[in-house]
C-alpha atoms as a PDB file:
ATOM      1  CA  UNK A   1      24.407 -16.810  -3.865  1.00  0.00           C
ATOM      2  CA  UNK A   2      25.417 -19.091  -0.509  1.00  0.00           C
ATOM      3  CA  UNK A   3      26.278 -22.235  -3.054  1.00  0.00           C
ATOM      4  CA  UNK A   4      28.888 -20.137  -4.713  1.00  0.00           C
ATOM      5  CA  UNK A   5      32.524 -21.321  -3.481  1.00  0.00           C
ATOM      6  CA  UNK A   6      33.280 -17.366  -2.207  1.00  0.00           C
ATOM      7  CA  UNK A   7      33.170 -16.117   1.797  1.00  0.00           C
ATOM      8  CA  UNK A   8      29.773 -14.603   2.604  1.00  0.00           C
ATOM      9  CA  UNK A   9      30.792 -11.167   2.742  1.00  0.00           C
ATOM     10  CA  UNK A  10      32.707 -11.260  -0.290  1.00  0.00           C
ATOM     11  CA  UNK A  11      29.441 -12.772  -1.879  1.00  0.00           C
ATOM     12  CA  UNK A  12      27.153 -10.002   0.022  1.00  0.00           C
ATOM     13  CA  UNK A  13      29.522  -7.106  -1.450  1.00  0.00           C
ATOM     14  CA  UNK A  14      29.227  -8.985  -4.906  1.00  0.00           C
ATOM     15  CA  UNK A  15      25.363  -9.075  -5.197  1.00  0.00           C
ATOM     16  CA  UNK A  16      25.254  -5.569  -3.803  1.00  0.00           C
ATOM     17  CA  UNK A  17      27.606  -3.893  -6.429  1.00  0.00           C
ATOM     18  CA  UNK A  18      25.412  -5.324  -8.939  1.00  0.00           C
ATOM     19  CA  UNK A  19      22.075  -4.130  -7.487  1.00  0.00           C
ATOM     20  CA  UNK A  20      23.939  -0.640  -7.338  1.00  0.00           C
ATOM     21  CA  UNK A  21      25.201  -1.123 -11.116  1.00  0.00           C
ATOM     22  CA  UNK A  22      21.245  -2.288 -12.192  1.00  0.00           C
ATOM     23  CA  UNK A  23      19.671   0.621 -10.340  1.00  0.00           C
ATOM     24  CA  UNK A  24      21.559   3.379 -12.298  1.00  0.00           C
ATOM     25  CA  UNK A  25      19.672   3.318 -15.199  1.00  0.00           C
ATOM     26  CA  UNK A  26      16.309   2.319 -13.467  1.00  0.00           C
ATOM     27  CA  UNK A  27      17.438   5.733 -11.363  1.00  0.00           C
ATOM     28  CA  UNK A  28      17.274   7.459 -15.180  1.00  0.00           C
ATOM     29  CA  UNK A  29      14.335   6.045 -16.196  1.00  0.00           C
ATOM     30  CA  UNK A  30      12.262   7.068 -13.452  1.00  0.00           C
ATOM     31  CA  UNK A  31      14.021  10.105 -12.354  1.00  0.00           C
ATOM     32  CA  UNK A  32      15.496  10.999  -8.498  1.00  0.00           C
ATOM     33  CA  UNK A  33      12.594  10.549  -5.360  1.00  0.00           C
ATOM     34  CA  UNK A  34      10.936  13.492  -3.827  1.00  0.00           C
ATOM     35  CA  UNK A  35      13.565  15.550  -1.784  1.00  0.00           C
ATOM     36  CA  UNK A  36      11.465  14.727   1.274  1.00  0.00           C
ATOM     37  CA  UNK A  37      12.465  10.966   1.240  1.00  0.00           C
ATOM     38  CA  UNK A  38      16.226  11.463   1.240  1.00  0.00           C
ATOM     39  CA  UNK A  39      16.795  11.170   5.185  1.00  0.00           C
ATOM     40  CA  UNK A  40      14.578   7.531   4.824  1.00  0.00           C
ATOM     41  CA  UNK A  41      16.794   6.795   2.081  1.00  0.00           C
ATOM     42  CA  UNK A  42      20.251   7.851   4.157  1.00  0.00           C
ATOM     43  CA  UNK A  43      18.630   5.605   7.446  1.00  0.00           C
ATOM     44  CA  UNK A  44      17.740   2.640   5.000  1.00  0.00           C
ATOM     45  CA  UNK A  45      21.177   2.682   3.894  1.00  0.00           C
ATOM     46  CA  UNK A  46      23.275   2.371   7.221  1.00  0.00           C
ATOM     47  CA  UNK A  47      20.330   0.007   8.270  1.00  0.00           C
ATOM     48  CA  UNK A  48      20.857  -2.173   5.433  1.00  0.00           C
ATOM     49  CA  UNK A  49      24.594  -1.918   6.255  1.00  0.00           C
ATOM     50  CA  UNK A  50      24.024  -3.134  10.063  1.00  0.00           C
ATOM     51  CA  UNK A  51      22.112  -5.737   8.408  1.00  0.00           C
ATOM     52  CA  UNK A  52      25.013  -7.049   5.963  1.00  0.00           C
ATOM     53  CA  UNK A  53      27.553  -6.993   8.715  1.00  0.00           C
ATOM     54  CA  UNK A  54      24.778  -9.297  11.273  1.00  0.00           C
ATOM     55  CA  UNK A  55      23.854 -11.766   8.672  1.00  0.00           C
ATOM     56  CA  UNK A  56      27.442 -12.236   7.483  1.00  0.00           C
ATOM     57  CA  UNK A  57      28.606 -12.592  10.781  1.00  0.00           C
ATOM     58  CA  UNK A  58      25.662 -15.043  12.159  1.00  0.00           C
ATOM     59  CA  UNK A  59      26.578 -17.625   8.912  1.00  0.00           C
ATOM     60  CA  UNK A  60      30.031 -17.874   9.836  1.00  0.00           C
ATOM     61  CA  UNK A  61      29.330 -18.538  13.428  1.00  0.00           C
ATOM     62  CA  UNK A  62      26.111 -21.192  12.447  1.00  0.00           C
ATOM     63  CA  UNK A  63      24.502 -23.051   9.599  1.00  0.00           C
ATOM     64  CA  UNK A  64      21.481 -21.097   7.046  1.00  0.00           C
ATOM     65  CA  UNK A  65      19.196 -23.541   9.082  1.00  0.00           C
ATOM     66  CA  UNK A  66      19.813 -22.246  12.301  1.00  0.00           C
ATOM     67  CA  UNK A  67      19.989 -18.123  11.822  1.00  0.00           C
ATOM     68  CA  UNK A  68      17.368 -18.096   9.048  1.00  0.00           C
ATOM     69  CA  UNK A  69      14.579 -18.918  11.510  1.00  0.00           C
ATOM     70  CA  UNK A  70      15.477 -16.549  14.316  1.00  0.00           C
ATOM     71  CA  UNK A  71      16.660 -13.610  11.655  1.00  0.00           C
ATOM     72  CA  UNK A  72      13.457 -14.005   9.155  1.00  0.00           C
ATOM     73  CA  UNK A  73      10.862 -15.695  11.553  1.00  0.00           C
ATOM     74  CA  UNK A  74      11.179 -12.865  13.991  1.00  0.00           C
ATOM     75  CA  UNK A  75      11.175  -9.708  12.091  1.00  0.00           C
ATOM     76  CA  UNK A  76       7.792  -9.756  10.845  1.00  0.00           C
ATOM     77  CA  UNK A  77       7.140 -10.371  14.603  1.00  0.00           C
ATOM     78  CA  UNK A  78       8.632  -6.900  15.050  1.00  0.00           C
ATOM     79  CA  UNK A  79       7.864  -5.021  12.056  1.00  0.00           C
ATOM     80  CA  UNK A  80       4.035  -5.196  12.923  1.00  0.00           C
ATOM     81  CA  UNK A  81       4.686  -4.608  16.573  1.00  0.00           C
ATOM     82  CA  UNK A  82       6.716  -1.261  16.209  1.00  0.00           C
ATOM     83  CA  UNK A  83       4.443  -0.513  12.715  1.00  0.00           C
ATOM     84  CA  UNK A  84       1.348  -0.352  15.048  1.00  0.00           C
ATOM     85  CA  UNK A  85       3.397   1.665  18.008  1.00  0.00           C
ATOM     86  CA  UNK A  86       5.227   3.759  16.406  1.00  0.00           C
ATOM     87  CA  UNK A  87       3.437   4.722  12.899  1.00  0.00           C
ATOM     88  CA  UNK A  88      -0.112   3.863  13.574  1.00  0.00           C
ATOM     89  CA  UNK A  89      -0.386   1.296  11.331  1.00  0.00           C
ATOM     90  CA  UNK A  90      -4.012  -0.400  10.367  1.00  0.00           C
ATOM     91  CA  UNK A  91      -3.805  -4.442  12.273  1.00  0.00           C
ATOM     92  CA  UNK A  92      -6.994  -6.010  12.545  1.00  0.00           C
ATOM     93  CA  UNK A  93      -6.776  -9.072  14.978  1.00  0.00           C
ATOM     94  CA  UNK A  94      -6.935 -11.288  11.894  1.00  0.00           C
ATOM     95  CA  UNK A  95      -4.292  -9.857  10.793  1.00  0.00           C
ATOM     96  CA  UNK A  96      -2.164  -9.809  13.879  1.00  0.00           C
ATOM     97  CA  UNK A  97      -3.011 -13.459  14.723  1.00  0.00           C
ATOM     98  CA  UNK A  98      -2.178 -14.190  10.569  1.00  0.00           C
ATOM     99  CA  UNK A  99       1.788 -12.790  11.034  1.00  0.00           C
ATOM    100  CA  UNK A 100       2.006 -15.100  14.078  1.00  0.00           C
ATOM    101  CA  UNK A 101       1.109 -17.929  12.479  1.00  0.00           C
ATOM    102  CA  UNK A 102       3.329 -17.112   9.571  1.00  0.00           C
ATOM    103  CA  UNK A 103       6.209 -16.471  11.535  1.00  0.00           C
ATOM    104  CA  UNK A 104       5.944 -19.294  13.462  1.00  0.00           C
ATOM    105  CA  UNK A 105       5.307 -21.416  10.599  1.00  0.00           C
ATOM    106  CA  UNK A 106       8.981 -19.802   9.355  1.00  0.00           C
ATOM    107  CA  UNK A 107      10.208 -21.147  12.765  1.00  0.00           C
ATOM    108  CA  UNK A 108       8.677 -24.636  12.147  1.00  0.00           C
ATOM    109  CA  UNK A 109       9.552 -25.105   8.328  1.00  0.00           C
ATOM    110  CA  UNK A 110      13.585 -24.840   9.343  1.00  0.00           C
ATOM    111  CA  UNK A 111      13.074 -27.282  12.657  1.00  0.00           C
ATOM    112  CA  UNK A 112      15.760 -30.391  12.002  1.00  0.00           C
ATOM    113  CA  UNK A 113      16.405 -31.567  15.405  1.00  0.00           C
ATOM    114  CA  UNK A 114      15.973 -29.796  18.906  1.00  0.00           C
ATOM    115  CA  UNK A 115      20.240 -30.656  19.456  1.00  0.00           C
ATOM    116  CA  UNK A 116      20.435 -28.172  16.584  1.00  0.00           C
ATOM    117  CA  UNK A 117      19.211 -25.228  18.832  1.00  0.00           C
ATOM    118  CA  UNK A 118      20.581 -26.649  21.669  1.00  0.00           C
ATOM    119  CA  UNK A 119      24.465 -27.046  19.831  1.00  0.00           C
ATOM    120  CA  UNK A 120      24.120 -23.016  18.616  1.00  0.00           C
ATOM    121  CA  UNK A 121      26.658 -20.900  18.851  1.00  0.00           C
ATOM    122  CA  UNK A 122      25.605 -17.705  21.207  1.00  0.00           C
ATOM    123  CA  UNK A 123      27.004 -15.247  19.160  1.00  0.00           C
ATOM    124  CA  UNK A 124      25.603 -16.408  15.996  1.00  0.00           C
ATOM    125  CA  UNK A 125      21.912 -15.943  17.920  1.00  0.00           C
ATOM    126  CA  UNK A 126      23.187 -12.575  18.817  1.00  0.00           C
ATOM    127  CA  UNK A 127      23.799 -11.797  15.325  1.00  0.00           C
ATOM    128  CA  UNK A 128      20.689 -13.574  14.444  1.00  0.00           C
ATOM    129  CA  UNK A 129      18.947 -11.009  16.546  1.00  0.00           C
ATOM    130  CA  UNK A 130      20.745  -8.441  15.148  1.00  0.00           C
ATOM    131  CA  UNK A 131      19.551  -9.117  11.846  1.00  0.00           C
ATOM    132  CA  UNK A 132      15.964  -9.441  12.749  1.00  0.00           C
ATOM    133  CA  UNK A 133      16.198  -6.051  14.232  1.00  0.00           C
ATOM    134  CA  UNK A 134      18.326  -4.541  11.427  1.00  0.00           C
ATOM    135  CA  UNK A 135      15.324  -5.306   8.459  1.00  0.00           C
ATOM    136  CA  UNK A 136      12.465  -4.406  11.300  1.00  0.00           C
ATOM    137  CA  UNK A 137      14.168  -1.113  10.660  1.00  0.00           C
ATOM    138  CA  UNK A 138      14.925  -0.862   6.994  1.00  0.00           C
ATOM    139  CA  UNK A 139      11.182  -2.652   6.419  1.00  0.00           C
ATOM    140  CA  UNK A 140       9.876   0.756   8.443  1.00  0.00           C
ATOM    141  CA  UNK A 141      12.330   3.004   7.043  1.00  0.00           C
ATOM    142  CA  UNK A 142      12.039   1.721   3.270  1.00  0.00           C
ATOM    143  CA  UNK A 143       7.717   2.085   3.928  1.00  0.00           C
ATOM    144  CA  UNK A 144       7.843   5.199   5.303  1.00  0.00           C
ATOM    145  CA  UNK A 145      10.374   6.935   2.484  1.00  0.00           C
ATOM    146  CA  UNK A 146       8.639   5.036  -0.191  1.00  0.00           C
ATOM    147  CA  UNK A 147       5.271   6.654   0.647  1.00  0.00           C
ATOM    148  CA  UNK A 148       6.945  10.306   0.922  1.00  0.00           C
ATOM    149  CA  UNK A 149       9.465   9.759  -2.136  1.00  0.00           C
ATOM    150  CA  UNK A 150       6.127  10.145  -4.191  1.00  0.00           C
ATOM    151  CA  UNK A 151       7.497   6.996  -6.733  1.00  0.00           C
ATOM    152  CA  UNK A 152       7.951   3.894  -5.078  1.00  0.00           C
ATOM    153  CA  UNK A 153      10.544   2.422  -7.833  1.00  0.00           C
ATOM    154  CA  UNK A 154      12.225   6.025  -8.396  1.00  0.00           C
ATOM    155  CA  UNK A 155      13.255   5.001  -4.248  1.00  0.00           C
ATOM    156  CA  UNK A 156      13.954   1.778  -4.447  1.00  0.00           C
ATOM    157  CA  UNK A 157      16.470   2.543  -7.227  1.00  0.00           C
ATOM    158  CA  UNK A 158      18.261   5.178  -5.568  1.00  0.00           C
ATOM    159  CA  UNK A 159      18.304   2.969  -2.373  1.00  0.00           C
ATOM    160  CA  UNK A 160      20.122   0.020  -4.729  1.00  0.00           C
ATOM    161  CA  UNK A 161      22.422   2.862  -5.932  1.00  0.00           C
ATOM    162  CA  UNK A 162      23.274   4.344  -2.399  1.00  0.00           C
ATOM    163  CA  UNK A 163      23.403   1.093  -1.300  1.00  0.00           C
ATOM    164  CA  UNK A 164      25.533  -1.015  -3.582  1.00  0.00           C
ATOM    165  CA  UNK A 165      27.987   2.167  -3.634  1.00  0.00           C
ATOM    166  CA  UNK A 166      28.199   2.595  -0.039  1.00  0.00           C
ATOM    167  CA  UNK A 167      28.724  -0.933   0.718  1.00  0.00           C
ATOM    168  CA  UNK A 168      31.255  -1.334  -1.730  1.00  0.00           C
ATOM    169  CA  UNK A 169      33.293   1.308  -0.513  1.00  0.00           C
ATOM    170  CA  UNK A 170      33.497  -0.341   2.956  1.00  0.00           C
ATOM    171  CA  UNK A 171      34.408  -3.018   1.712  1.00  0.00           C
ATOM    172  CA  UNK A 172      36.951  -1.429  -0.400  1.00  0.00           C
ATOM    173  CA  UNK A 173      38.388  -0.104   2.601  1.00  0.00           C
ATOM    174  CA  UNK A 174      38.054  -3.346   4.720  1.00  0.00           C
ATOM    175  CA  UNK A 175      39.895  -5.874   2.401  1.00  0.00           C
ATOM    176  CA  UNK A 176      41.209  -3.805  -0.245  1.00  0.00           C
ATOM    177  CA  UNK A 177      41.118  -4.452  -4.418  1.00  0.00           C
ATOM    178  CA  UNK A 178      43.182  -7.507  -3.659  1.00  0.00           C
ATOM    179  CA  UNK A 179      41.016  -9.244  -0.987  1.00  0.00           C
ATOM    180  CA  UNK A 180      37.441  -8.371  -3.823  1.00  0.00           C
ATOM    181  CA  UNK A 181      39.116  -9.712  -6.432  1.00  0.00           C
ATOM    182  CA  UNK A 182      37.498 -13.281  -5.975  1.00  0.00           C
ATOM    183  CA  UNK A 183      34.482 -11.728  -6.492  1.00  0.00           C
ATOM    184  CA  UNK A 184      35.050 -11.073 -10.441  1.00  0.00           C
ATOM    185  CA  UNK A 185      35.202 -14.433 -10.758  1.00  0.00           C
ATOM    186  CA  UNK A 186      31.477 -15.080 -10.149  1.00  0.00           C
ATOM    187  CA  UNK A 187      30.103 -11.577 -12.077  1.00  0.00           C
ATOM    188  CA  UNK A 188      27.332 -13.690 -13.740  1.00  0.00           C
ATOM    189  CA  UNK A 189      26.190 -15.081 -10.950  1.00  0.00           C
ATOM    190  CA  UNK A 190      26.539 -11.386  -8.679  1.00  0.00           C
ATOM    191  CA  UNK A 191      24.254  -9.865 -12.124  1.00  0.00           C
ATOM    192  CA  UNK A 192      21.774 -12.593 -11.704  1.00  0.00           C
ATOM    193  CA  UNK A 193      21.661 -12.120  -7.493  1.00  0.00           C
ATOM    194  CA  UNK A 194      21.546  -8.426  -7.957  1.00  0.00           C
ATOM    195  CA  UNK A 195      18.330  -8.259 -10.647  1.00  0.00           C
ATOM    196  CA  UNK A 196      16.407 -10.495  -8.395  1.00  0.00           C
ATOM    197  CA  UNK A 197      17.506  -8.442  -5.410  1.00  0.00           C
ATOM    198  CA  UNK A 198      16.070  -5.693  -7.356  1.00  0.00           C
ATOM    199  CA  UNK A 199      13.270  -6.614  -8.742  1.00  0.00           C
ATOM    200  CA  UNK A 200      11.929  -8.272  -5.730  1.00  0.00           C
ATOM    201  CA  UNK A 201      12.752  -5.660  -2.893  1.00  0.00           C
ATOM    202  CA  UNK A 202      11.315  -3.021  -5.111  1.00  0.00           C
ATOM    203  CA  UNK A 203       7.908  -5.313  -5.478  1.00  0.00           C
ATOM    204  CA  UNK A 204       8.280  -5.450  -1.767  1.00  0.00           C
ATOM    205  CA  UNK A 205       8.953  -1.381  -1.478  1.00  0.00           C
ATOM    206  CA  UNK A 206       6.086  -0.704  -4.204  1.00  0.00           C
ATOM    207  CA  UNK A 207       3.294  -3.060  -1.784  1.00  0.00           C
ATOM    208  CA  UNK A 208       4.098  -1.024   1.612  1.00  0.00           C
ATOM    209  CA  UNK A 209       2.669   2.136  -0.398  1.00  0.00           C
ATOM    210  CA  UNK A 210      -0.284   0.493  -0.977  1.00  0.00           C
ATOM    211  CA  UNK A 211      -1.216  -2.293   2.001  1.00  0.00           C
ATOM    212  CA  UNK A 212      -0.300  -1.665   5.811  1.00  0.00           C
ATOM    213  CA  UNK A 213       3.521  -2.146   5.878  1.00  0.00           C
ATOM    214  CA  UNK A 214       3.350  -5.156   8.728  1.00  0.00           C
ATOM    215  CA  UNK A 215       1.196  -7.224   6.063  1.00  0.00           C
ATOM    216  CA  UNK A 216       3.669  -6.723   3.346  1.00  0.00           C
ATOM    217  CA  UNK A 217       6.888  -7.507   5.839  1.00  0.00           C
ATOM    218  CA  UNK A 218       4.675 -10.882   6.848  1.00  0.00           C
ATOM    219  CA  UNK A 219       3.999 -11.979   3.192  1.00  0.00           C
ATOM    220  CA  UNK A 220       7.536 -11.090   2.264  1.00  0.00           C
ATOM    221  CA  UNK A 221       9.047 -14.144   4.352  1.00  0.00           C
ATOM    222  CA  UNK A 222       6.332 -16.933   2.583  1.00  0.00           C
ATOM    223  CA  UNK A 223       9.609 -16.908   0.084  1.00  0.00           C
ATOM    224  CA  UNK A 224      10.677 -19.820   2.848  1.00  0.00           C
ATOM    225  CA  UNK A 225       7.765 -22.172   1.543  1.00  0.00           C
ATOM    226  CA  UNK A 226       8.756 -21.455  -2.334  1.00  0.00           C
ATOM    227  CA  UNK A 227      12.074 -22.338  -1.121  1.00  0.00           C
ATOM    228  CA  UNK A 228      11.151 -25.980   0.735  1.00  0.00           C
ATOM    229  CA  UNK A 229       8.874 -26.591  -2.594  1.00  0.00           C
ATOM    230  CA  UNK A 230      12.065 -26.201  -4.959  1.00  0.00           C
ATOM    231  CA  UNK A 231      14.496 -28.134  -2.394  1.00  0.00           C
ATOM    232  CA  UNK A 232      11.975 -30.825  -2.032  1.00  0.00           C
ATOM    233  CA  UNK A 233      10.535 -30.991  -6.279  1.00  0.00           C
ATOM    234  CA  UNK A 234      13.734 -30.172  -8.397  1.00  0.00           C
ATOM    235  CA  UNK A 235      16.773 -30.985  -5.367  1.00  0.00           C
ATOM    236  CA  UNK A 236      15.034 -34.144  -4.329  1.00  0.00           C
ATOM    237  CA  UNK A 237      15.251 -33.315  -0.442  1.00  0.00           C
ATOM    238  CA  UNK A 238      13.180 -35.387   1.317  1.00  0.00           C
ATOM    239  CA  UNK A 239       9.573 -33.827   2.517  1.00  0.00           C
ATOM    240  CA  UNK A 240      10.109 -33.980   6.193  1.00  0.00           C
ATOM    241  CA  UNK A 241       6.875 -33.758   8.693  1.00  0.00           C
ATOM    242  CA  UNK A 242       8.046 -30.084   9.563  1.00  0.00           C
ATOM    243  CA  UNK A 243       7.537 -28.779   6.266  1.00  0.00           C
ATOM    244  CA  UNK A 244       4.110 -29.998   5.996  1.00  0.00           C
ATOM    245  CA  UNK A 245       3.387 -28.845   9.581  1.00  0.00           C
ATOM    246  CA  UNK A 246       4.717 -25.326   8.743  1.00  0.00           C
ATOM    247  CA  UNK A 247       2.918 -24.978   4.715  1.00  0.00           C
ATOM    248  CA  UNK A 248       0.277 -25.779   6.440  1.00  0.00           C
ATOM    249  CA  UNK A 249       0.748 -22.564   9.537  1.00  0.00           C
ATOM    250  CA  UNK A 250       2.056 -19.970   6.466  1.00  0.00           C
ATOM    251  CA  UNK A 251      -0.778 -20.932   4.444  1.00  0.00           C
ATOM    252  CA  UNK A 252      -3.448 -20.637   7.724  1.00  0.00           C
ATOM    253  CA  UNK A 253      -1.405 -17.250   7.989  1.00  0.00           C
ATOM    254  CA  UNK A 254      -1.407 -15.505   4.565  1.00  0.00           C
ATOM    255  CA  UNK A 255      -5.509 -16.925   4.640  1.00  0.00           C
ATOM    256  CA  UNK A 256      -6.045 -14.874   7.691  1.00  0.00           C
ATOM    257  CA  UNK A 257      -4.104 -11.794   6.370  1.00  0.00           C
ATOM    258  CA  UNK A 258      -6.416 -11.929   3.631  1.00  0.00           C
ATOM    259  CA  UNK A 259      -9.313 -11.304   5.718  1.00  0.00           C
ATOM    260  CA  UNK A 260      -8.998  -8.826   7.386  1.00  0.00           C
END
């Protein structure tokens, strides 16, 4: 969705209309969540919202190489720290000492140059931040409702439908039906973004009712090293120490959240 030629919130509102249109009849299919999850599903929402407004924000203020690391390499960091605190959740030191390594793998795998860091815009590590802290809180939230909504994907459709809706009606209000209309422009590609949005949150979603919620957040970021093996097989990027260095930690990681 970021090579598309439209501004990142327009092509955040885009991908999240779509994963509101797709989860309508998913909603139908499986049928509304147990009552009991609707205030996860109300806090997941305005979470996600905080979330779209920090990430937006920290890639107009810096490159995708400089937030991702601090946004994605940090959360899991946090998810397992306030998953153990707050909810009790199971952590074996294998397991604890496994999301490290991953997440500082993360860190590693987007390393260019140490200027890079050094050349970052403050605010865009603020909103950085704010995005690490923003899905620490939906990861929770969407765990916790998931495992009370008594169907996993009956939740994570009605969280694409309250979602998409919700966001879109900000939006709506923030720029207007003149200032989305770029967006139509692009529906293909929103339908594509949304589905995989969909489909992969709601794998994500499904896991956290079955596996400790800090090992799911964790595995959830390896997307990073699926991403360097595309850029570097099929977009001819070159393979740069770093990303051998951090395969290598993510790999050493997911191993050692396997056994525990």
């Amino acid at each position: 969705m970021l090579k598309i030629r439209l501004d990142p919130f327009l092509a955040m509102v885009l991908i999240n209309a779509a994963g509101g249109a797709i989860g309508v009849p998913v909603l139908l299919w499986f049928g509304l969540p147990a009552l009991a999850s609707l205030p996860w599903l109300i806090a997941s929402t305005v979470l996600h919202l905080g979330y779209y407004f920090a990430l937006t924000g920290a890639y107009r203020l810096a490159d995708m190489g400089q937030v991702y690391p601090v946004a994605r390499g940090s959360a899991p960091l946090m998810t397992a720290l306030f998953s153990v605190l707050l909810l009790g959740e199971p952590l074996t030191h294998l397991g604890a000492a496994g999301i490290v390594l991953l997440g500082f793998g993360i860190f590693v795998m987007a390393l260019r140059h140490p200027a890079d860091a050094a050349h970052m815009d403050r605010r865009a590590l603020v909103f950085a931040g704010l995005t690490a802290v923003s899905i620490c809180g939906y990861t929770l939230t969407d765990g916790m409702g998931a495992r009370a909504s008594g169907n996993p994907h009956a939740y994570t459709a009605a969280l694409f439908v309250m979602d998409g809706w919700c966001f879109t009606l900000v939006a709506l209000m923030m720029r207007g039906l003149d200032g989305l209309r770029p967006t139509l422009t692009y529906w293909k590609q929103g339908l594509a973004g949304g589905a995989m949005s969909c489909g992969a949150y709601g794998i994500a979603i499904w896991a956290m009712t079955v596996a400790p919620i800090p090992l799911v957040a964790a595995v959830r970021e390896t997307s990073v090293l699926f991403g360097a093996a595309i850029a570097v097989v099929i977009l001819k990027e070159p393979l740069r120490l770093n990303r051998v260095i951090a395969a290598v930690l993510i790999v050493a990681g997911l191993t050692l959240i396997r056994l525990q």
